[in-house]
Protein backbone atom coordinates (compact mmCIF):
# COMPACT_ATOMS: atom_id res chain seq x y z
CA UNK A 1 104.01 93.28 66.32
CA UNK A 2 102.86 97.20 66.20
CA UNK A 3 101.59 98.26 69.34
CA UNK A 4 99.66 102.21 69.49
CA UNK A 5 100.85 103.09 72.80
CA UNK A 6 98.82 106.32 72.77
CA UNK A 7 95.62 106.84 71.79
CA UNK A 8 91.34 108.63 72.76
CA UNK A 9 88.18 107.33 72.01
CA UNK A 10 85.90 110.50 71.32
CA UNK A 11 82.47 110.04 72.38
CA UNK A 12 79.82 108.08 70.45
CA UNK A 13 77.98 111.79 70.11
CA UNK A 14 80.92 113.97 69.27
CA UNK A 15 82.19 111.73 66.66
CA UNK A 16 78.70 111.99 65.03
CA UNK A 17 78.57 115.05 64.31
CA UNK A 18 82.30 115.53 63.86
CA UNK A 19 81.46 112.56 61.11
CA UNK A 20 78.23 112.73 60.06
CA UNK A 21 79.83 110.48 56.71
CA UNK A 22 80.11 107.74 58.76
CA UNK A 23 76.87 107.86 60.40
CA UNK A 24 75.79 104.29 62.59
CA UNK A 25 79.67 104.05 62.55
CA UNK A 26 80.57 104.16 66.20
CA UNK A 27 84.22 105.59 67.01
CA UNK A 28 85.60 102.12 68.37
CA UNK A 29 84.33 100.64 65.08
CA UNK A 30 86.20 102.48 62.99
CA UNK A 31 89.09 102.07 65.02
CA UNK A 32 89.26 98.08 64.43
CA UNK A 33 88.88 98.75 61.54
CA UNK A 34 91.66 101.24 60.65
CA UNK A 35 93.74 98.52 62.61
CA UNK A 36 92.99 96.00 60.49
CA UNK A 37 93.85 97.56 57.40
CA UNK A 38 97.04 98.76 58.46
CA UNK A 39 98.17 96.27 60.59
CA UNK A 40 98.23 97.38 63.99
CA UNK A 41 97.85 94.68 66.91
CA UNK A 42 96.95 96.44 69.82
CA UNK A 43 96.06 99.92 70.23
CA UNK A 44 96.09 101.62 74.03
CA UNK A 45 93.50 103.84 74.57
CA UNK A 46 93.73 106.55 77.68
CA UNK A 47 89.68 107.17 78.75
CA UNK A 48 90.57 111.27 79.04
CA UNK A 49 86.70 111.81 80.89
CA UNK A 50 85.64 114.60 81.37
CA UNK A 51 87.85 116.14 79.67
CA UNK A 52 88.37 116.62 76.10
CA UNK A 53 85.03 115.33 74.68
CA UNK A 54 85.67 112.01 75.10
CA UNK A 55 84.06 108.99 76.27
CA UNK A 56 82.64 108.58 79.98
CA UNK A 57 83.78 106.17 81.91
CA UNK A 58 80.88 103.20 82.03
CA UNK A 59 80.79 103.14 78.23
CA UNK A 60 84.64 103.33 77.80
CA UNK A 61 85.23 99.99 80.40
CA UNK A 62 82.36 98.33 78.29
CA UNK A 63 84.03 98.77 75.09
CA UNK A 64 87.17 97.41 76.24
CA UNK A 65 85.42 94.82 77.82
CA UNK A 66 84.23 93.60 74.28
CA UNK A 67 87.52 93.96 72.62
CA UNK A 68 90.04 92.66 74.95
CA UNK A 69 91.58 90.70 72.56
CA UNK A 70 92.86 94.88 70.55
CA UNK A 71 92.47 97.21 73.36
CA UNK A 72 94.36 98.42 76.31
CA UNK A 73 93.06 100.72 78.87
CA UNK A 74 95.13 103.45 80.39
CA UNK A 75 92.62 105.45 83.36
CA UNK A 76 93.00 109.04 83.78
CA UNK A 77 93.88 110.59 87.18
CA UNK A 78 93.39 114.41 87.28
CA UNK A 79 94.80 114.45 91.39
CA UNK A 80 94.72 119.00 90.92
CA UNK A 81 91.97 119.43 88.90
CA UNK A 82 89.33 120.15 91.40
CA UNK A 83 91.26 122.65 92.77
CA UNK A 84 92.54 124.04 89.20
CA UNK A 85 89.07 124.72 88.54
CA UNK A 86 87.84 126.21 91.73
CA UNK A 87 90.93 128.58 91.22
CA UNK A 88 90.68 129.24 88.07
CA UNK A 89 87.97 131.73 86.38
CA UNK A 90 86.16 129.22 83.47
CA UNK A 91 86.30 132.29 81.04
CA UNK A 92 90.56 131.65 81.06
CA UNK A 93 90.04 128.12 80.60
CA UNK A 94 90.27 126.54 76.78
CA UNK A 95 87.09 125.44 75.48
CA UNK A 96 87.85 121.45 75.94
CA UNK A 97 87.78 122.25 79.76
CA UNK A 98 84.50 124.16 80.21
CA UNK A 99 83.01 120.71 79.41
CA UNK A 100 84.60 119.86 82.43
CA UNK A 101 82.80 122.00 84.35
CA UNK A 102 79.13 121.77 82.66
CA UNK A 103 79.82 117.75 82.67
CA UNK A 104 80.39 118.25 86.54
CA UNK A 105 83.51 117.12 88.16
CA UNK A 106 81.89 114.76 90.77
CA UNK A 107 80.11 112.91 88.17
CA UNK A 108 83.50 111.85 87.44
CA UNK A 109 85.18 111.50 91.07
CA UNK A 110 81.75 110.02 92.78
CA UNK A 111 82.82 108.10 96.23
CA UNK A 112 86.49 107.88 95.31
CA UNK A 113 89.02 110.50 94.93
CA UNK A 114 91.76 110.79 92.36
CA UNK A 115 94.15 108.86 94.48
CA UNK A 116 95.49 105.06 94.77
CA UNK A 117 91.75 103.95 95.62
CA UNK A 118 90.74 104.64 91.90
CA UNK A 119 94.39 102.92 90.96
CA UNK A 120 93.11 99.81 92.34
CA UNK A 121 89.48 100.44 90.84
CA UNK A 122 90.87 100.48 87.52
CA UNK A 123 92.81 97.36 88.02
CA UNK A 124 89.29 95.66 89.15
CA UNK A 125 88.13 97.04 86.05
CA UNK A 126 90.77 95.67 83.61
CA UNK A 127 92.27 98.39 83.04
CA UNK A 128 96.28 98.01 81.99
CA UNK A 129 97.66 101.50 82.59
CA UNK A 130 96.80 104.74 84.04
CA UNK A 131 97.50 108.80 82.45
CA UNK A 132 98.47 111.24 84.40
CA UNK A 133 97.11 115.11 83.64
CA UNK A 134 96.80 118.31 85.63
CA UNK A 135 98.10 117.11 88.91
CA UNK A 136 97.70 120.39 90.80
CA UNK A 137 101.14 119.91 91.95
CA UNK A 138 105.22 118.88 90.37
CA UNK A 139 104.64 115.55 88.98
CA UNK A 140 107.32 114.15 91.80
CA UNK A 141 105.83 115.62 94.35
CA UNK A 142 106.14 113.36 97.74
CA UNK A 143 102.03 113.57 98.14
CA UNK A 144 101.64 111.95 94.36
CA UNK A 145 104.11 109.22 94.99
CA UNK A 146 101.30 106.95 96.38
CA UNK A 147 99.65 106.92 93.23
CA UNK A 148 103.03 105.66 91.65
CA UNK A 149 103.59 103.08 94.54
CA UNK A 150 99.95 101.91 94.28
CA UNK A 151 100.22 102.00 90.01
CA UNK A 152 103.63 99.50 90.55
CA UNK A 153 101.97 97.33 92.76
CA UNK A 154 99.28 96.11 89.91
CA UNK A 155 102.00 96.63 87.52
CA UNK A 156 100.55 99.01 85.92
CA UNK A 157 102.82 101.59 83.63
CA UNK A 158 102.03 105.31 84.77
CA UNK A 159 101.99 107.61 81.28
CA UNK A 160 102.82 110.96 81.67
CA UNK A 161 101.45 114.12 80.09
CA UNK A 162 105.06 115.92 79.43
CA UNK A 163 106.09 118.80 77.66
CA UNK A 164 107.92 122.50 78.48
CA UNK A 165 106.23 125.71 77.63
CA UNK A 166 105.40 129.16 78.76
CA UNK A 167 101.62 128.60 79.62
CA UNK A 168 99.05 131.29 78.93
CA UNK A 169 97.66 133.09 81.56
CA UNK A 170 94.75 130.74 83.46
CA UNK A 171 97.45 127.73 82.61
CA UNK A 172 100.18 127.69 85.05
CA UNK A 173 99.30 124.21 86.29
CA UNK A 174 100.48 122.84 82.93
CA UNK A 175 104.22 124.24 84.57
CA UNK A 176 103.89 121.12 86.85
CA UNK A 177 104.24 118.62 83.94
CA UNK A 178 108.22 119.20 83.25
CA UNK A 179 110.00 116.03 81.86
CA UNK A 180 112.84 116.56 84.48
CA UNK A 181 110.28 115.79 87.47
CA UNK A 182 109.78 112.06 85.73
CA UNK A 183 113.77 111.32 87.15
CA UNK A 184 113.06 111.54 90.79
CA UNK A 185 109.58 109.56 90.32
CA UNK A 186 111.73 106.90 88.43
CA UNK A 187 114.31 106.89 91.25
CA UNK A 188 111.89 106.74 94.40
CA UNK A 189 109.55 104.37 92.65
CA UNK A 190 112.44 101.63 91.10
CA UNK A 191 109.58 98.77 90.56
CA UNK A 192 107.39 101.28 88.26
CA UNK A 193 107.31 101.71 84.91
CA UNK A 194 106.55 105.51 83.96
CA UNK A 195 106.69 106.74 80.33
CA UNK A 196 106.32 110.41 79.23
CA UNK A 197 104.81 111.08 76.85
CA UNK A 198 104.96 113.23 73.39
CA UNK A 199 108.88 112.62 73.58
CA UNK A 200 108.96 115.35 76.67
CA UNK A 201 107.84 118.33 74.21
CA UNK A 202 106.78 119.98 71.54
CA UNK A 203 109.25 122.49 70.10
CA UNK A 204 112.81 122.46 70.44
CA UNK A 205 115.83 120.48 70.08
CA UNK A 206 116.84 119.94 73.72
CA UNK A 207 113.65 119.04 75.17
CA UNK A 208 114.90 115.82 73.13
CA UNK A 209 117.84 115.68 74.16
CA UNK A 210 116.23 115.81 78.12
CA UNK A 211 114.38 113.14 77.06
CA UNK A 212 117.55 111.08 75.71
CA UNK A 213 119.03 111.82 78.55
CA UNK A 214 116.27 110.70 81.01
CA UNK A 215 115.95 107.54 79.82
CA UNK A 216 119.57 106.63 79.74
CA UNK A 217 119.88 107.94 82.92
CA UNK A 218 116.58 105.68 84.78
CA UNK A 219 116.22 102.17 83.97
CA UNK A 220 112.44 102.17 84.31
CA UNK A 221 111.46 105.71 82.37
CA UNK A 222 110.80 105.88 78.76
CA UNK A 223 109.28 108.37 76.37
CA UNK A 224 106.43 107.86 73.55
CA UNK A 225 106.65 109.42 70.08
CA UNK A 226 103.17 110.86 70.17
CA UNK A 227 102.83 113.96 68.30
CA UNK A 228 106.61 114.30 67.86
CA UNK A 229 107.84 111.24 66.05
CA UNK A 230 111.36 110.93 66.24
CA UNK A 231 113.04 114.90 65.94
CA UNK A 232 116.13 115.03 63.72
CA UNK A 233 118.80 117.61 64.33
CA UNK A 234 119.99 115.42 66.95
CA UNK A 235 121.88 111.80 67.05
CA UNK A 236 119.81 108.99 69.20
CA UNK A 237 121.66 106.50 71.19
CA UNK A 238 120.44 102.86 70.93
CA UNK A 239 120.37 102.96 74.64
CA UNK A 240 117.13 105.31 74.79
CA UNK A 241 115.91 104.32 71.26
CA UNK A 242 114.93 100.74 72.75
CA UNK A 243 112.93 102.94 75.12
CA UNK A 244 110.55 104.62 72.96
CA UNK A 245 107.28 103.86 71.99
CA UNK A 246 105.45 104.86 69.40
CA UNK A 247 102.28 105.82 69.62
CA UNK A 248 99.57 108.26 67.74
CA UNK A 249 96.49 109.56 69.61
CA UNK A 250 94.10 110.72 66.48
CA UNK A 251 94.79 107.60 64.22
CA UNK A 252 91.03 107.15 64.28
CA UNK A 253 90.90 106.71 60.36
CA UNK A 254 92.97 104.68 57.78
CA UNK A 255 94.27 108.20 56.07
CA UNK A 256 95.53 109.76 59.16
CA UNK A 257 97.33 106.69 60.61
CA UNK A 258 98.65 105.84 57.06
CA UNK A 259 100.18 109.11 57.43
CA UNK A 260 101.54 108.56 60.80
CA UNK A 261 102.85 105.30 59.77
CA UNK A 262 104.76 106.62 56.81
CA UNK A 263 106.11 109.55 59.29
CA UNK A 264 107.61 106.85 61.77
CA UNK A 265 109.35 105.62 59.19
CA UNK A 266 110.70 108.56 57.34
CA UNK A 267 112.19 109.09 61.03
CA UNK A 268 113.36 105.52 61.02
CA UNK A 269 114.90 106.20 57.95
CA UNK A 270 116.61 109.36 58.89
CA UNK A 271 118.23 107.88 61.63
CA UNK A 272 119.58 104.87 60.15
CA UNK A 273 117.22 102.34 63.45
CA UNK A 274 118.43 99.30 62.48
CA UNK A 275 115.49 96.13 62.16
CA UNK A 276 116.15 95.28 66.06
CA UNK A 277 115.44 98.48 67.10
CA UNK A 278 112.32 99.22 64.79
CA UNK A 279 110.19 96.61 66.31
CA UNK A 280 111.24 97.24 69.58
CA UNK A 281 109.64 101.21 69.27
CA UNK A 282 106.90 99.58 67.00
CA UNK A 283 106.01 97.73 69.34
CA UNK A 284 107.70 94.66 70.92
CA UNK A 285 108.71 97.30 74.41
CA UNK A 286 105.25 98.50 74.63
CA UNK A 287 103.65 94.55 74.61
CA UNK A 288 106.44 93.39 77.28
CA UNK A 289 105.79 96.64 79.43
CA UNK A 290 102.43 95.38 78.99
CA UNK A 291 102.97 91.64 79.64
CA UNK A 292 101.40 91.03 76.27
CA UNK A 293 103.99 88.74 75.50
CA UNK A 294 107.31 87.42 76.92
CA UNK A 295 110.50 88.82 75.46
């Protein structure tokens, strides 16, 4: 079984023009499709609206709606991001966020905060997971914790935007988003499942060796490979190997997730996984955190 723990679904529009090739070929479409030929099972999609040009929110529950039986639906929270933008001047802002503001942030938000209300609406709604990005404060903060509590409750797995930078100037929220904070969340929360994501960073060696560490450490907190793979220069411990999950959020089209296929294995490779271990990142963790199947 190959599971894509982390994926988007652009927007009917944006892919359009992005694709003007595959023109009457909806995103989703070509997803399945790309699936298909490469033999992926189920692919987890996190709805990302209104940020980051992707699909809004009535469209995205109606697609996965019609293909229940391929895709799982992870809903966004963005608990700081109405303050983020009130404090921060839109000209400091990257270009994916000014849609944000021209969309209009209570077109997203109506009636119901970002809070454990829209946990349980996205249960209602199907949904299977929720994402976590921009929340205005540390990631473990006490005041967040309900969104955890109520996330457990409908057993759904919380995914993480992680990673450890210096932000630019107009940024510093993204300093709230520290692997380290997932510990405490894992600890106070024991029934969750929480996952961060891109293996905890982007650069160096010892962000992945936090992330080994983190996982070892909390029974309930694992990492996904997005955009990272597994990093060499280090030696994995079958311990926190069982807890990864692959996953690829562009995979949209055959070549690029061919690619990303054939990079998850070269990392395989390099570390000697053995077969157990391969379709447990693969796949067969994510579909039991999932209650896909029984293992």
């Amino acid at each position: 079984m190959i599971v894509n723990w982390h994926m988007h679904l652009p927007a009917a529009d944006r892919w359009a023009a992005a694709h003007p090739e595959l023109a009457g070929t909806p995103p989703v479409d070509a997803l399945l499709r790309t699936m298909d030929a490469c033999g992926i099972d189920w692919t987890c999609i996190s709805t990302g609206w209104p940020l980051f040009g992707q699909e809004e929110p009535a469209a995205f529950t109606r697609i996965l709606h019609e293909h229940a039986d391929r895709l799982i639906g992870f809903g966004f929270l963005f608990p700081g991001l109405p303050d983020y933008l009130r404090e921060t001047n839109a000209r400091e802002l990257p270009p994916h966020y000014r849609n944000t503001i021209r969309d209009g942030w209570r077109k997203h938000i109506g009636a119901i905060p970002d809070g454990p209300d829209r946990v349980d609406r996205y249960a209602e709604d199907g949904y299977r997971g929720i994402k976590i990005q921009v929340p205005g404060t540390y990631l473990d903060d006490d005041k967040l914790l309900p969104i955890y509590e109520r996330a457990a409750a409908h057993r759904m797995p919380v995914l993480f935007h992680t990673t450890l930078y210096q932000p630019p100037k107009g940024m510093q929220a993204w300093n709230y988003e520290a692997p380290p904070l997932l510990e405490r969340i894992a600890r106070k929360v024991p029934h969750g499942t929480f996952v961060g994501a891109h293996m905890g960073g982007l650069y160096y060696t010892w962000h992945y060796e936090l992330a080994q560490a983190l996982m070892i450490a909390r029974e309930n907190l694992y990492f996904d490979t997005c955009g990272r793979g597994i990093p060499e220069g280090m030696t994995w411990q079958p311990e926190a190997l069982e807890k990864v999950l692959w996953g690829d959020e562009f995979g949209i089209l055959e070549d690029r997730m061919r690619r990303e296929l054939a990079r998850i294995e070269h990392d395989l490779d390099a570390h000697d996984v053995p077969s157990d271990l391969r379709r447990a990142i693969m796949g067969e963790t994510a579909a039991r955190l999932l209650g896909l199947v029984s293992l």
